[in-house]
PDB file of N, CA and C in Angstrom:
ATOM      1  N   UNK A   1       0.840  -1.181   0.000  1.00  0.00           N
ATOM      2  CA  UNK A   1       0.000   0.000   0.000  1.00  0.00           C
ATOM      3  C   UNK A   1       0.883   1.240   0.000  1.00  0.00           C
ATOM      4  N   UNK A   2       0.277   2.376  -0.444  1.00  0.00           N
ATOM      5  CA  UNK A   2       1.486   3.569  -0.904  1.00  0.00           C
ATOM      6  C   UNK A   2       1.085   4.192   0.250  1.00  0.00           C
ATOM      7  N   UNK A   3       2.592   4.694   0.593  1.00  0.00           N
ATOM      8  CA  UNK A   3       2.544   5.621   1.926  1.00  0.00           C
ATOM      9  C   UNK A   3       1.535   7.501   1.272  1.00  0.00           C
ATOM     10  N   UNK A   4       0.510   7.681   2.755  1.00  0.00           N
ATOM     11  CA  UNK A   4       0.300   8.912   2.003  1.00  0.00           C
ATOM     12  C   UNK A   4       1.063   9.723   2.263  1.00  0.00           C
ATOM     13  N   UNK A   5       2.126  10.063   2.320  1.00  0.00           N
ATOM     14  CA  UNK A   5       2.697  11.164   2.611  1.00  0.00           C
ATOM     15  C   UNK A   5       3.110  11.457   1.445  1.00  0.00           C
ATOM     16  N   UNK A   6       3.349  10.046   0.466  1.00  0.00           N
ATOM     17  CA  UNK A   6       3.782  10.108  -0.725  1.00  0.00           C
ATOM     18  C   UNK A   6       2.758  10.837  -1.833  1.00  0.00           C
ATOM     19  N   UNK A   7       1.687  10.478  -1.590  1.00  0.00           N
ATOM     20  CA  UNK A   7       0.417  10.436  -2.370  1.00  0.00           C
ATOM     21  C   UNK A   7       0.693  11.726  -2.735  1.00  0.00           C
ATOM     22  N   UNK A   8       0.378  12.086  -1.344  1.00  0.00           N
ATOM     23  CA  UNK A   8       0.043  13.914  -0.853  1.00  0.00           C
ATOM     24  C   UNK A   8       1.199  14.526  -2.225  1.00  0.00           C
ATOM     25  N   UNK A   9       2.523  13.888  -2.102  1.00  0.00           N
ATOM     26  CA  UNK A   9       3.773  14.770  -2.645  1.00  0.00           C
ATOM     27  C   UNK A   9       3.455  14.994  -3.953  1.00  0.00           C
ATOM     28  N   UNK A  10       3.364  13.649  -4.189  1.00  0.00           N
ATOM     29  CA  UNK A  10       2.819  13.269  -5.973  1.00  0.00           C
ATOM     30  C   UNK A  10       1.713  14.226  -6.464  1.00  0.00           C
ATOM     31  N   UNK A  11       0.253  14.349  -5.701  1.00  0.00           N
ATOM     32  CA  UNK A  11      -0.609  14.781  -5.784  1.00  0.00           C
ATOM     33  C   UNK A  11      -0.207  16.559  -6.027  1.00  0.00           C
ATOM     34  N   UNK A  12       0.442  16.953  -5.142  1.00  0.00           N
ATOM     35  CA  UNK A  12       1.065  18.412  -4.642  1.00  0.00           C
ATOM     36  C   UNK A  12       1.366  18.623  -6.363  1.00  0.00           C
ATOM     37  N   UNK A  13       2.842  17.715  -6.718  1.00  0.00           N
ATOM     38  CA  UNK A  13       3.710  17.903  -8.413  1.00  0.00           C
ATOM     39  C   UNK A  13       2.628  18.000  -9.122  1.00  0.00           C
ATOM     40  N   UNK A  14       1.668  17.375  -9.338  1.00  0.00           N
ATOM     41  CA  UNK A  14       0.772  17.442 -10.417  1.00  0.00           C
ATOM     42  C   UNK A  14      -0.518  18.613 -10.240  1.00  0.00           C
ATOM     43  N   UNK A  15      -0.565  19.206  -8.973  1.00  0.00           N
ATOM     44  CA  UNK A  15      -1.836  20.361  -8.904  1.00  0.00           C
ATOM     45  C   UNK A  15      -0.968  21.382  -9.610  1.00  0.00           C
ATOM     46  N   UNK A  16       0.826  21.376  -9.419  1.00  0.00           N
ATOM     47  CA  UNK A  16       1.538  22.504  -9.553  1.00  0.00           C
ATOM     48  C   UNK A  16       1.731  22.133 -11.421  1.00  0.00           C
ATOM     49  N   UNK A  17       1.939  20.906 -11.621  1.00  0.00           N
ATOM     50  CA  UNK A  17       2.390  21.039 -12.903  1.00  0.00           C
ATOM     51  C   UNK A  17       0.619  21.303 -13.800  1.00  0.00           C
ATOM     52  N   UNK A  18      -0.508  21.086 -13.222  1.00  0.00           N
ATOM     53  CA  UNK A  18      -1.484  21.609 -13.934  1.00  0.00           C
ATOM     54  C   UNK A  18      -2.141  22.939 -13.929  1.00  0.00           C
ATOM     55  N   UNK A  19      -1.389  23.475 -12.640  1.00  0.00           N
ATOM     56  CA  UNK A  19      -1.327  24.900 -12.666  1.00  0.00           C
ATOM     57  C   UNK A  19      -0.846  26.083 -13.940  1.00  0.00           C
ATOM     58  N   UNK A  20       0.547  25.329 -13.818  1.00  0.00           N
ATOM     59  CA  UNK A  20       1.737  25.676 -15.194  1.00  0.00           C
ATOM     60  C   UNK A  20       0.881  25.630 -16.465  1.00  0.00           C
ATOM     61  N   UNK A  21      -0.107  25.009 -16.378  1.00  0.00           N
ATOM     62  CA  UNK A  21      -0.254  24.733 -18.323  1.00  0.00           C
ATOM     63  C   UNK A  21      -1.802  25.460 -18.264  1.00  0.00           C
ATOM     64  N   UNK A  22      -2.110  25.450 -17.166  1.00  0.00           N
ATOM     65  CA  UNK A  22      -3.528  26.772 -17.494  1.00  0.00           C
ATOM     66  C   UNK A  22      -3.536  28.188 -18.217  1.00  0.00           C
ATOM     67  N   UNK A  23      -2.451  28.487 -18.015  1.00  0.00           N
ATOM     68  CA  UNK A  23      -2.287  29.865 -19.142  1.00  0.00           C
ATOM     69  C   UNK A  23      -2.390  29.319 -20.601  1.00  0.00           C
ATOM     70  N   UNK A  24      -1.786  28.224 -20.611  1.00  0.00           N
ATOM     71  CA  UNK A  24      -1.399  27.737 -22.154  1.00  0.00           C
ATOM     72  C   UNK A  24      -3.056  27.088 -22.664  1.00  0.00           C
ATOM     73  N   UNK A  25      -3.508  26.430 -21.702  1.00  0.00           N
ATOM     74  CA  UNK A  25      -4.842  26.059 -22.004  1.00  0.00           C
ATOM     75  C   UNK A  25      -5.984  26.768 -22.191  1.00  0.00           C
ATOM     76  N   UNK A  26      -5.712  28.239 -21.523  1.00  0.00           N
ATOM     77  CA  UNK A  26      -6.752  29.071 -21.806  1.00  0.00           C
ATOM     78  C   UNK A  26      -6.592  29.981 -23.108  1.00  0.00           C
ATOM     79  N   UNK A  27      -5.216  29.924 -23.317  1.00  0.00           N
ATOM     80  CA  UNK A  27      -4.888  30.775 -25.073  1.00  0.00           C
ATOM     81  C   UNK A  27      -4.967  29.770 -25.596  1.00  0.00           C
ATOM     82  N   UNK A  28      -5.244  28.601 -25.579  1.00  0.00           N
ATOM     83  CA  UNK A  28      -6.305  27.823 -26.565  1.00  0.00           C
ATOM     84  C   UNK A  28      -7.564  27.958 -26.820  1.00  0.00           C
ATOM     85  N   UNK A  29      -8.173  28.324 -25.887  1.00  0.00           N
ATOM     86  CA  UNK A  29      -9.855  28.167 -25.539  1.00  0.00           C
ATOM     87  C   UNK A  29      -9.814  29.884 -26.888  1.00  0.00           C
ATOM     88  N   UNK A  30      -8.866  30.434 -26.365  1.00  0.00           N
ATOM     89  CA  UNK A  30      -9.462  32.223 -26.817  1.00  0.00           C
ATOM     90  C   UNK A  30      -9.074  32.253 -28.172  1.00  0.00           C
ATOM     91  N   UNK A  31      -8.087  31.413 -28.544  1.00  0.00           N
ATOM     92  CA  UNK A  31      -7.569  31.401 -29.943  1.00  0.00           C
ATOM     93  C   UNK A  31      -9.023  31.188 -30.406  1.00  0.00           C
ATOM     94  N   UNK A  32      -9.094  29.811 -30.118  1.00  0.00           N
ATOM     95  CA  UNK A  32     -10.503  29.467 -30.584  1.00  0.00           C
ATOM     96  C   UNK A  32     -11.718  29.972 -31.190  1.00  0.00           C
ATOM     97  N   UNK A  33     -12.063  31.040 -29.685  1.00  0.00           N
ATOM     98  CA  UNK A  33     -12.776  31.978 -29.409  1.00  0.00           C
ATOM     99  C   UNK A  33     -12.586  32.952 -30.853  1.00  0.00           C
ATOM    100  N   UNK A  34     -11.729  33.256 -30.712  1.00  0.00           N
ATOM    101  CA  UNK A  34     -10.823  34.593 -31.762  1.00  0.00           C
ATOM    102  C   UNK A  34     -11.389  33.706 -33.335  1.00  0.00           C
ATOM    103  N   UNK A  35     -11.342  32.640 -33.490  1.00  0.00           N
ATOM    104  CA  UNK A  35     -11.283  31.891 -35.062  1.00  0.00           C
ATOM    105  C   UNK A  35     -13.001  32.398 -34.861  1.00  0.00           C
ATOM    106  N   UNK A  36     -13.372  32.227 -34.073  1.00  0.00           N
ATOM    107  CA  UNK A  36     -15.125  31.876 -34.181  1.00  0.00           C
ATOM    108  C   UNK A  36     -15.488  32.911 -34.475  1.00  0.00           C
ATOM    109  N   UNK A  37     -15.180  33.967 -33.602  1.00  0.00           N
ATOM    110  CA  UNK A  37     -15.866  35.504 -33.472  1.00  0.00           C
ATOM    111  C   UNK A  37     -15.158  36.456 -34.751  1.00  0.00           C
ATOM    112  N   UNK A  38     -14.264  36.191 -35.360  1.00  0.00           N
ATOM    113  CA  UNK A  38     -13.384  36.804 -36.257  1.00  0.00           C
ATOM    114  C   UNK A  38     -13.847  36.710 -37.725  1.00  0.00           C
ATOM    115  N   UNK A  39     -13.706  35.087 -37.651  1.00  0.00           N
ATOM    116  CA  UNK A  39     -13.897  33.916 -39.067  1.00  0.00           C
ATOM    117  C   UNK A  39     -15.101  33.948 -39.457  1.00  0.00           C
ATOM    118  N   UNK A  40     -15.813  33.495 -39.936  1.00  0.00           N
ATOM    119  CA  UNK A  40     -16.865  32.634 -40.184  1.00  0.00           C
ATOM    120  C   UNK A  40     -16.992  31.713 -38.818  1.00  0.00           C
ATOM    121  N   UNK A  41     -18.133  31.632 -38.257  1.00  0.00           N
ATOM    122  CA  UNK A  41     -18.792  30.849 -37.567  1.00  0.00           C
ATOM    123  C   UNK A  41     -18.586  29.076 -37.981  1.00  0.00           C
ATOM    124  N   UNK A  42     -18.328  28.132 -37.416  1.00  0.00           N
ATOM    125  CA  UNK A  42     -18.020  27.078 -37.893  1.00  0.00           C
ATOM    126  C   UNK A  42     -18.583  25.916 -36.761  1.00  0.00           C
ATOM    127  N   UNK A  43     -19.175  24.698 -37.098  1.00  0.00           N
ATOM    128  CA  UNK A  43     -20.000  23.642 -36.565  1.00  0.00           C
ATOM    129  C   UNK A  43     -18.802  23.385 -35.691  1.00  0.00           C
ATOM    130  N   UNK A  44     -17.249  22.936 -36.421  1.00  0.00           N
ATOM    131  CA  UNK A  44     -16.599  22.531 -36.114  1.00  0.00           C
ATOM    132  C   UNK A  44     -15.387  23.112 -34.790  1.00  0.00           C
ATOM    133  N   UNK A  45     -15.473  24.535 -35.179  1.00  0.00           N
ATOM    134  CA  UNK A  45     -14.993  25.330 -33.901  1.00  0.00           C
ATOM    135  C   UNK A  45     -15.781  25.921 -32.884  1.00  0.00           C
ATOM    136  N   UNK A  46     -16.815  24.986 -33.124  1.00  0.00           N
ATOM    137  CA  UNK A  46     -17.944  25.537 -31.549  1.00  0.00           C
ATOM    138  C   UNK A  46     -17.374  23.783 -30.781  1.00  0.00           C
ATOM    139  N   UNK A  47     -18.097  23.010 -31.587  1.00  0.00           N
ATOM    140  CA  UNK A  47     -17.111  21.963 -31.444  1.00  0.00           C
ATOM    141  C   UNK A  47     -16.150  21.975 -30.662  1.00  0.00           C
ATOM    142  N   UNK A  48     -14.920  22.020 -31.383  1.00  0.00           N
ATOM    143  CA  UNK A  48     -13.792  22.042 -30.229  1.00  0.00           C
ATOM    144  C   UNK A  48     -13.744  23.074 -29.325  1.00  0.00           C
ATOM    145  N   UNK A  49     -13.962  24.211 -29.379  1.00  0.00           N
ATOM    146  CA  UNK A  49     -13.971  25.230 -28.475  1.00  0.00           C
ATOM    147  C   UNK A  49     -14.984  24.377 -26.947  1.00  0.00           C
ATOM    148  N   UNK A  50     -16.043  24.382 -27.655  1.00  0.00           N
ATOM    149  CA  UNK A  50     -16.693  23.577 -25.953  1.00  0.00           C
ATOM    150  C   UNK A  50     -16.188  22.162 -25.519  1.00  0.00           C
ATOM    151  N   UNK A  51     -15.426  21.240 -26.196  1.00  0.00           N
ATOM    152  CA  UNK A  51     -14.839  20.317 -25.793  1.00  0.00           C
ATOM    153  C   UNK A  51     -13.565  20.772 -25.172  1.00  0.00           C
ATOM    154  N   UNK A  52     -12.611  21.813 -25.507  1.00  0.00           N
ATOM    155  CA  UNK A  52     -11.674  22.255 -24.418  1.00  0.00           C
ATOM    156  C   UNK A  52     -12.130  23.106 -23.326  1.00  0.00           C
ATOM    157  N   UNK A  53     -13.404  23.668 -23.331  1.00  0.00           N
ATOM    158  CA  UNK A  53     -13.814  24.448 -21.668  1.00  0.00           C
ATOM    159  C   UNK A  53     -14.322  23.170 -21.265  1.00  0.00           C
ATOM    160  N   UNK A  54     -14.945  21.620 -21.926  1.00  0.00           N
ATOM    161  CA  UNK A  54     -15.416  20.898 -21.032  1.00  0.00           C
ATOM    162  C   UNK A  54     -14.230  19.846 -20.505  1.00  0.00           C
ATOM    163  N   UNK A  55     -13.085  20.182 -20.922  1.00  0.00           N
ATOM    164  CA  UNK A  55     -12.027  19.535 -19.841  1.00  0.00           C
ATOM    165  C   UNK A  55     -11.792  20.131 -18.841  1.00  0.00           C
ATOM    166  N   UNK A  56     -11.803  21.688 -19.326  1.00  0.00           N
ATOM    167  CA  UNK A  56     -11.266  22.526 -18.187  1.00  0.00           C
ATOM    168  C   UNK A  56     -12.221  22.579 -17.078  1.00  0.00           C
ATOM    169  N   UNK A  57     -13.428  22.168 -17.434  1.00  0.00           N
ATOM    170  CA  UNK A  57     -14.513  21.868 -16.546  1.00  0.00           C
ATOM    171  C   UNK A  57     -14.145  20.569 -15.498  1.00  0.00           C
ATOM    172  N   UNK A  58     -13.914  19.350 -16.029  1.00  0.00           N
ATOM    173  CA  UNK A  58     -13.521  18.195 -15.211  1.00  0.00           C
ATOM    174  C   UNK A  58     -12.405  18.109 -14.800  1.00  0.00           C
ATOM    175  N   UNK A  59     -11.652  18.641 -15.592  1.00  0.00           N
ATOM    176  CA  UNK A  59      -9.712  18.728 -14.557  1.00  0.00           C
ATOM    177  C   UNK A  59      -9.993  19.741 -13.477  1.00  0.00           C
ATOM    178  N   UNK A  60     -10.600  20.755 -13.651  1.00  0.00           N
ATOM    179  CA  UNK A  60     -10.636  21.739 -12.284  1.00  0.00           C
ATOM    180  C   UNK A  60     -10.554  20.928 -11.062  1.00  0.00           C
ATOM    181  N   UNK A  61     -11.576  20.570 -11.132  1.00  0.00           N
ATOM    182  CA  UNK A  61     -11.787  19.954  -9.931  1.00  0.00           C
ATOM    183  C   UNK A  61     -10.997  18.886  -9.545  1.00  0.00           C
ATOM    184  N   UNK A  62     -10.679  18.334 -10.093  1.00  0.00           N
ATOM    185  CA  UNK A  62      -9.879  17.006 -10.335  1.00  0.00           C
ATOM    186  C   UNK A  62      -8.350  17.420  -9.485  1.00  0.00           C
ATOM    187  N   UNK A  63      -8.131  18.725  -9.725  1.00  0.00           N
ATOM    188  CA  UNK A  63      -6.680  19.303  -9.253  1.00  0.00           C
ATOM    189  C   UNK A  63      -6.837  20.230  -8.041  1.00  0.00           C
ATOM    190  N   UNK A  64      -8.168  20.083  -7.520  1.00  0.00           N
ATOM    191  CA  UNK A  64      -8.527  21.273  -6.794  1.00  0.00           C
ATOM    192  C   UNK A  64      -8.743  22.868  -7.042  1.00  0.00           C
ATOM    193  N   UNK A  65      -8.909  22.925  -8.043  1.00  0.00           N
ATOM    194  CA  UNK A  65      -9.141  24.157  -8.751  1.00  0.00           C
ATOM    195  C   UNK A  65     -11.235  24.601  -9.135  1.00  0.00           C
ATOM    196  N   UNK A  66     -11.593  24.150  -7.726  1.00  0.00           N
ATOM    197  CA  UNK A  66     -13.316  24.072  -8.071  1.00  0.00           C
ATOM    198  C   UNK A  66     -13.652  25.212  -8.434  1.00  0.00           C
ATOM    199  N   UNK A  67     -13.323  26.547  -8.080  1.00  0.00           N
ATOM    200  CA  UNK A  67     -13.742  27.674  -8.883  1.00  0.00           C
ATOM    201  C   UNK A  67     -13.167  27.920 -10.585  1.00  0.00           C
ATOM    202  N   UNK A  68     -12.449  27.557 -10.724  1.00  0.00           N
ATOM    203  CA  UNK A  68     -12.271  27.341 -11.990  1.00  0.00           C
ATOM    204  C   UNK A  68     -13.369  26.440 -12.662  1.00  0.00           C
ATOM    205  N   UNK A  69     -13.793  25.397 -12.282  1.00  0.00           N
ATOM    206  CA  UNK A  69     -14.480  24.431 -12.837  1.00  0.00           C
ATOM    207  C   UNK A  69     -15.748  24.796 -12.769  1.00  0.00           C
ATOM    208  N   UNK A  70     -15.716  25.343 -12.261  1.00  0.00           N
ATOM    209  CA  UNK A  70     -17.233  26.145 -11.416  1.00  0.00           C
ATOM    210  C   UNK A  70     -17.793  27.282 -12.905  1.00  0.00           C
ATOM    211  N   UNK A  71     -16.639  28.014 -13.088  1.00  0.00           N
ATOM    212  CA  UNK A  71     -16.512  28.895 -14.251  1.00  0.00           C
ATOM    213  C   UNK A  71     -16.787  29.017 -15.638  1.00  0.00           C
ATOM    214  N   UNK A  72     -15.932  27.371 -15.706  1.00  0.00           N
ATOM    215  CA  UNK A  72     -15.982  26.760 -17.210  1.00  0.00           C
ATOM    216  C   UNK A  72     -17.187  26.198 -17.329  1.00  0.00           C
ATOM    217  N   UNK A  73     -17.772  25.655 -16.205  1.00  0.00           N
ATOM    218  CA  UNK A  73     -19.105  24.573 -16.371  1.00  0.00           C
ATOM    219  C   UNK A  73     -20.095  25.435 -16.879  1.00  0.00           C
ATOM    220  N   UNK A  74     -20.031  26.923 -16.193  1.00  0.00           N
ATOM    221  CA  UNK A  74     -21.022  27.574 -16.841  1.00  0.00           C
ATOM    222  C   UNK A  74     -20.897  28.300 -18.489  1.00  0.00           C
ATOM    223  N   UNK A  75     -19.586  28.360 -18.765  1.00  0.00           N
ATOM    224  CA  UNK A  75     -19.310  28.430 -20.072  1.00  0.00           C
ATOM    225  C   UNK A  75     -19.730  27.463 -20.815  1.00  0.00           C
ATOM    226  N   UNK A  76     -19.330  26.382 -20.600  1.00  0.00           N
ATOM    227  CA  UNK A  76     -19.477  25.283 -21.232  1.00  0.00           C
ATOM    228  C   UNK A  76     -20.903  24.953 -21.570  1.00  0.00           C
ATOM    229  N   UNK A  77     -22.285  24.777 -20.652  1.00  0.00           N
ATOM    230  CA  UNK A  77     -23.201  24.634 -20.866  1.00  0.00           C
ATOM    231  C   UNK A  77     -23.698  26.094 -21.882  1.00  0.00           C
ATOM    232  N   UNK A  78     -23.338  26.980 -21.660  1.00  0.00           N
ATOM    233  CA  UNK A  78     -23.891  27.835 -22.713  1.00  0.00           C
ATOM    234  C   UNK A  78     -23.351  28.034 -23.631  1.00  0.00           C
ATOM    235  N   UNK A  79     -22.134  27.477 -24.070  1.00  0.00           N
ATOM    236  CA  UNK A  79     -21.509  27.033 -25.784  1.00  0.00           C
ATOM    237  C   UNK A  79     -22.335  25.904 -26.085  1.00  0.00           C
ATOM    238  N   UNK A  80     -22.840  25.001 -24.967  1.00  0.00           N
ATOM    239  CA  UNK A  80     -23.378  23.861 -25.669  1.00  0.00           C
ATOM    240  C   UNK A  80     -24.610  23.645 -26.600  1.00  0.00           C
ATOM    241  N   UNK A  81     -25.182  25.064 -26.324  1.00  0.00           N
ATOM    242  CA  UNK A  81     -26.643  25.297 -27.159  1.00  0.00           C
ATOM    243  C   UNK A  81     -26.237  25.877 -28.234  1.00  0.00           C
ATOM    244  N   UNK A  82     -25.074  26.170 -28.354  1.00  0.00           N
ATOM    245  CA  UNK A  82     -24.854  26.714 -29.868  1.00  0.00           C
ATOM    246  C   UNK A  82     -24.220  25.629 -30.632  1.00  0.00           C
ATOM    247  N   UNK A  83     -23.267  24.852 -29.892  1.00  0.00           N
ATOM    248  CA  UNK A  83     -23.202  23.464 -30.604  1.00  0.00           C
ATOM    249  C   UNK A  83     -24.159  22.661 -31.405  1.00  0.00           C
ATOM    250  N   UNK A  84     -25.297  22.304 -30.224  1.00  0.00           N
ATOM    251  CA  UNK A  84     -26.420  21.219 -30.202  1.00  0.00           C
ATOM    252  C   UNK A  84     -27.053  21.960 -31.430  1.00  0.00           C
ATOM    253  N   UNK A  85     -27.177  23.388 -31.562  1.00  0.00           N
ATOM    254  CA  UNK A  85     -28.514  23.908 -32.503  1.00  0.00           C
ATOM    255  C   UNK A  85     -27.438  24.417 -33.480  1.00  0.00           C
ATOM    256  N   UNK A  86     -26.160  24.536 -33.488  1.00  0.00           N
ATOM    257  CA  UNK A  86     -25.701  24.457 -35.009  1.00  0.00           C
ATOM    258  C   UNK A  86     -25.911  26.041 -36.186  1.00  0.00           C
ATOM    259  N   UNK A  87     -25.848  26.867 -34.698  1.00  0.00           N
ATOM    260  CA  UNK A  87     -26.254  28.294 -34.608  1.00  0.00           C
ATOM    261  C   UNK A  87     -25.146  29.306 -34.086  1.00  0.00           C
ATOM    262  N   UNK A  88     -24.875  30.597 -35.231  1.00  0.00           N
ATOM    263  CA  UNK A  88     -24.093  31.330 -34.396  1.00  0.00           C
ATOM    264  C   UNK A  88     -24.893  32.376 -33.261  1.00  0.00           C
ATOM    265  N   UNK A  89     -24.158  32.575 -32.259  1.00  0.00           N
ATOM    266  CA  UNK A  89     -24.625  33.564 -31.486  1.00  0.00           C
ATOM    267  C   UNK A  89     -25.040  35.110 -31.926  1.00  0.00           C
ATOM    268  N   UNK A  90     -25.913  35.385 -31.142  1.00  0.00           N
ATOM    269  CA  UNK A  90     -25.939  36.945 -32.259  1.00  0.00           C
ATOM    270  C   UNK A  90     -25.354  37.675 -30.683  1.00  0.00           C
ATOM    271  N   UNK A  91     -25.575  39.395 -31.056  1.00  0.00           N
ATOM    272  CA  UNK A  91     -24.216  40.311 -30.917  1.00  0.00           C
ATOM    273  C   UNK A  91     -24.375  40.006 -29.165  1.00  0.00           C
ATOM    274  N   UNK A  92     -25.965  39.829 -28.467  1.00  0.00           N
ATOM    275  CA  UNK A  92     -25.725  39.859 -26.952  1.00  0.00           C
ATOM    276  C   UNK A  92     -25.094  38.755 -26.791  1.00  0.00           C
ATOM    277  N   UNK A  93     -25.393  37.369 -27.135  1.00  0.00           N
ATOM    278  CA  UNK A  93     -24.917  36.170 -27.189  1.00  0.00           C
ATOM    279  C   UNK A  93     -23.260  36.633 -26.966  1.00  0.00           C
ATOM    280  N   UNK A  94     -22.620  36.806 -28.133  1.00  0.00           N
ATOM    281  CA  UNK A  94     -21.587  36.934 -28.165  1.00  0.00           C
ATOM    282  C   UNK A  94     -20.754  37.567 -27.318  1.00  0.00           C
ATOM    283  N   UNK A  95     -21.379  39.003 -26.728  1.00  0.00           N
ATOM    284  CA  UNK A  95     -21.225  39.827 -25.088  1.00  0.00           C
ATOM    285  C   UNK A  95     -20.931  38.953 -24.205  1.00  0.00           C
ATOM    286  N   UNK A  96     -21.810  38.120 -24.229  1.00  0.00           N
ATOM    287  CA  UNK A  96     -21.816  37.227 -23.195  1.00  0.00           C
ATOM    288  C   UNK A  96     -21.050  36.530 -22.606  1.00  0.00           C
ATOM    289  N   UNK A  97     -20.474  35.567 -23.992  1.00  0.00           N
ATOM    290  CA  UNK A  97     -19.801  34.611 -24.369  1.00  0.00           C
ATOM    291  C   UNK A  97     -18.168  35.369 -23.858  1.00  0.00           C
ATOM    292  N   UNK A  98     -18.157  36.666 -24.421  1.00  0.00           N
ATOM    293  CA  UNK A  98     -16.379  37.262 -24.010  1.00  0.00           C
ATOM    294  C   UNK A  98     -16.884  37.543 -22.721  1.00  0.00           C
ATOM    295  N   UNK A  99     -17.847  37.921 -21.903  1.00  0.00           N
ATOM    296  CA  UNK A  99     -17.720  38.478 -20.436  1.00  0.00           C
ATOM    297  C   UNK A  99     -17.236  37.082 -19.901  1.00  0.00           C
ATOM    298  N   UNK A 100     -18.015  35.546 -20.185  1.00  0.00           N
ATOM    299  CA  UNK A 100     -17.880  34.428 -19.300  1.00  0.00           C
ATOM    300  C   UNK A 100     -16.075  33.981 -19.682  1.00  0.00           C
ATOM    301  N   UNK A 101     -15.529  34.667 -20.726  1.00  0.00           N
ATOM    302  CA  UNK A 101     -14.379  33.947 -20.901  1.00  0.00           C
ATOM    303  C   UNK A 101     -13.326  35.042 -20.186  1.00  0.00           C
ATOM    304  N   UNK A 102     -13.777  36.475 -19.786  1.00  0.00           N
ATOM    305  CA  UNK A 102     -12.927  37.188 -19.213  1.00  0.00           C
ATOM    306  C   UNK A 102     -12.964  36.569 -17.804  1.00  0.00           C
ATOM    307  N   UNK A 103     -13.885  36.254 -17.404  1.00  0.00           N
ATOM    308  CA  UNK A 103     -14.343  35.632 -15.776  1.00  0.00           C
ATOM    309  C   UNK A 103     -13.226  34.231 -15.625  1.00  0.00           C
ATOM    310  N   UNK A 104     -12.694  33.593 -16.825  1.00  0.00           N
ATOM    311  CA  UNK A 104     -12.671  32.152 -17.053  1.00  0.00           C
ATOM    312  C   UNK A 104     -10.890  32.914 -16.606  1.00  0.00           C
ATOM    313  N   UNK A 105     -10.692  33.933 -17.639  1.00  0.00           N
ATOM    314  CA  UNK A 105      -9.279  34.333 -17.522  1.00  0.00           C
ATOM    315  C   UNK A 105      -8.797  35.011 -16.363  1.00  0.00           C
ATOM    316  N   UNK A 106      -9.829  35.560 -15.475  1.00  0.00           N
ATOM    317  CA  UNK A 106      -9.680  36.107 -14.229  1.00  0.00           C
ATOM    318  C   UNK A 106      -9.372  35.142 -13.258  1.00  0.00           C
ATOM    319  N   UNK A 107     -10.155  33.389 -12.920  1.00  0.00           N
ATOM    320  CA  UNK A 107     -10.387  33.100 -12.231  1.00  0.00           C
ATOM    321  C   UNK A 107      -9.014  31.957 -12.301  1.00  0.00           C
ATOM    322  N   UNK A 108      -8.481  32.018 -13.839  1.00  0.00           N
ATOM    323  CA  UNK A 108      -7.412  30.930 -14.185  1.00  0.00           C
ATOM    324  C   UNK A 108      -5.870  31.847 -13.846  1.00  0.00           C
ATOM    325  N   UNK A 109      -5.965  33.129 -13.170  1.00  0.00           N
ATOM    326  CA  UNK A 109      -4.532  33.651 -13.096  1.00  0.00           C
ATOM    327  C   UNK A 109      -4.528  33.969 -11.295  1.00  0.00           C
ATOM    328  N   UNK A 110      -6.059  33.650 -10.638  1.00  0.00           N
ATOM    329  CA  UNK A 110      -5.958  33.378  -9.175  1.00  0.00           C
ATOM    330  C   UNK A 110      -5.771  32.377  -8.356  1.00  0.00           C
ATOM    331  N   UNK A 111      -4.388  31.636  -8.734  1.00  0.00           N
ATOM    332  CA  UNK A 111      -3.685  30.970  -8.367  1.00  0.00           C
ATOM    333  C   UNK A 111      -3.744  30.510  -6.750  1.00  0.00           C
ATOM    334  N   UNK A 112      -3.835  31.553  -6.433  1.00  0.00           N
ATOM    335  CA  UNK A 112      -3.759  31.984  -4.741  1.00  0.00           C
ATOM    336  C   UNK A 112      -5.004  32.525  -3.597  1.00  0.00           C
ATOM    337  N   UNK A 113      -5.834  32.190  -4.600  1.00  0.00           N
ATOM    338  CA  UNK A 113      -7.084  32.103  -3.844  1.00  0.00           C
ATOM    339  C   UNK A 113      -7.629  30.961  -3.144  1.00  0.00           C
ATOM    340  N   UNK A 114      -8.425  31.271  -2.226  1.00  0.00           N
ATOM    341  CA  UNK A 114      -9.030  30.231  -1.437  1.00  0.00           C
ATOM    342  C   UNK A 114      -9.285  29.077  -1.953  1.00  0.00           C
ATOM    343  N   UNK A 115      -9.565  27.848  -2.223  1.00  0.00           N
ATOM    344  CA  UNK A 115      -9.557  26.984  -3.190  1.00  0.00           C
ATOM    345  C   UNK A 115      -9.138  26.457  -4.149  1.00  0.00           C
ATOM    346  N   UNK A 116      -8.160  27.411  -4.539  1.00  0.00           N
ATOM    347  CA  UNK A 116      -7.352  27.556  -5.910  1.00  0.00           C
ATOM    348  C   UNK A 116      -5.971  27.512  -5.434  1.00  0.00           C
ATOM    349  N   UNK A 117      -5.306  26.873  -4.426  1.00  0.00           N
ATOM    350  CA  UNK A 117      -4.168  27.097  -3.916  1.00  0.00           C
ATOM    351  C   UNK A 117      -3.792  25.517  -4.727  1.00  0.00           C
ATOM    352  N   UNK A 118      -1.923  25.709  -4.987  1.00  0.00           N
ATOM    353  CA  UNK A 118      -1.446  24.555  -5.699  1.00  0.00           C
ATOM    354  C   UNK A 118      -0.505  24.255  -4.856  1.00  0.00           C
ATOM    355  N   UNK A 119      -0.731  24.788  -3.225  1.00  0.00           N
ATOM    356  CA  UNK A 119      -0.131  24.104  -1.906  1.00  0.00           C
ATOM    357  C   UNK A 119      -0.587  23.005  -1.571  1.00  0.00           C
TER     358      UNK A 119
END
């Protein structure tokens, strides 16, 4: 049986090394964002765009990061109706859509908040 002290250590490397790649994961989500809102509207980049906030949805938590997950979940369910219906957002939609991803980018650089600690 594994000692926990070990667990804990292991557990600790990996909240910190999934800490590290949240910047990089969220200039994915916005690139994204940026192709959609820029480009032409596409089935396929609503698509991936809500399949990377719906990881960032289940790793949150997974690493202890529940306000983060907390964040994305609500992103995520409201990209998902534009997925499912195969529809671009119109201009409030779209308001929307950058306020929940500024919230997403606010809540992914508070590292050091209550819940969000990678101690």
């Amino acid at each position: 049986m594994a000692n926990p002290a070990d667990l804990q250590a292991q557990l600790k490397v990996m909240r910190i090394g999934y800490a590290a790649n949240l910047p990089g994961k969220l200039e994915e989500i916005e690139r994204a964002w940026e192709r959609l809102s820029t480009d032409k509207w596409s089935e396929d980049g609503i698509q991936a765009m809500h399949r990377m906030v719906h990881n960032l949805t289940g790793s949150g938590k997974t690493f202890g990061f529940a306000l983060l997950s907390d964040v994305a979940r609500e992103l995520e369910e409201y990209l998902k109706q534009f997925a499912q219906a195969k529809t671009a957002p119109n201009e409030e939609q779209l308001s929307r859509i950058r306020g929940m991803l500024k919230k997403l980018r606010q809540v992914t650089l508070q590292r050091d908040a209550p819940g969000q600690s990678v101690a």
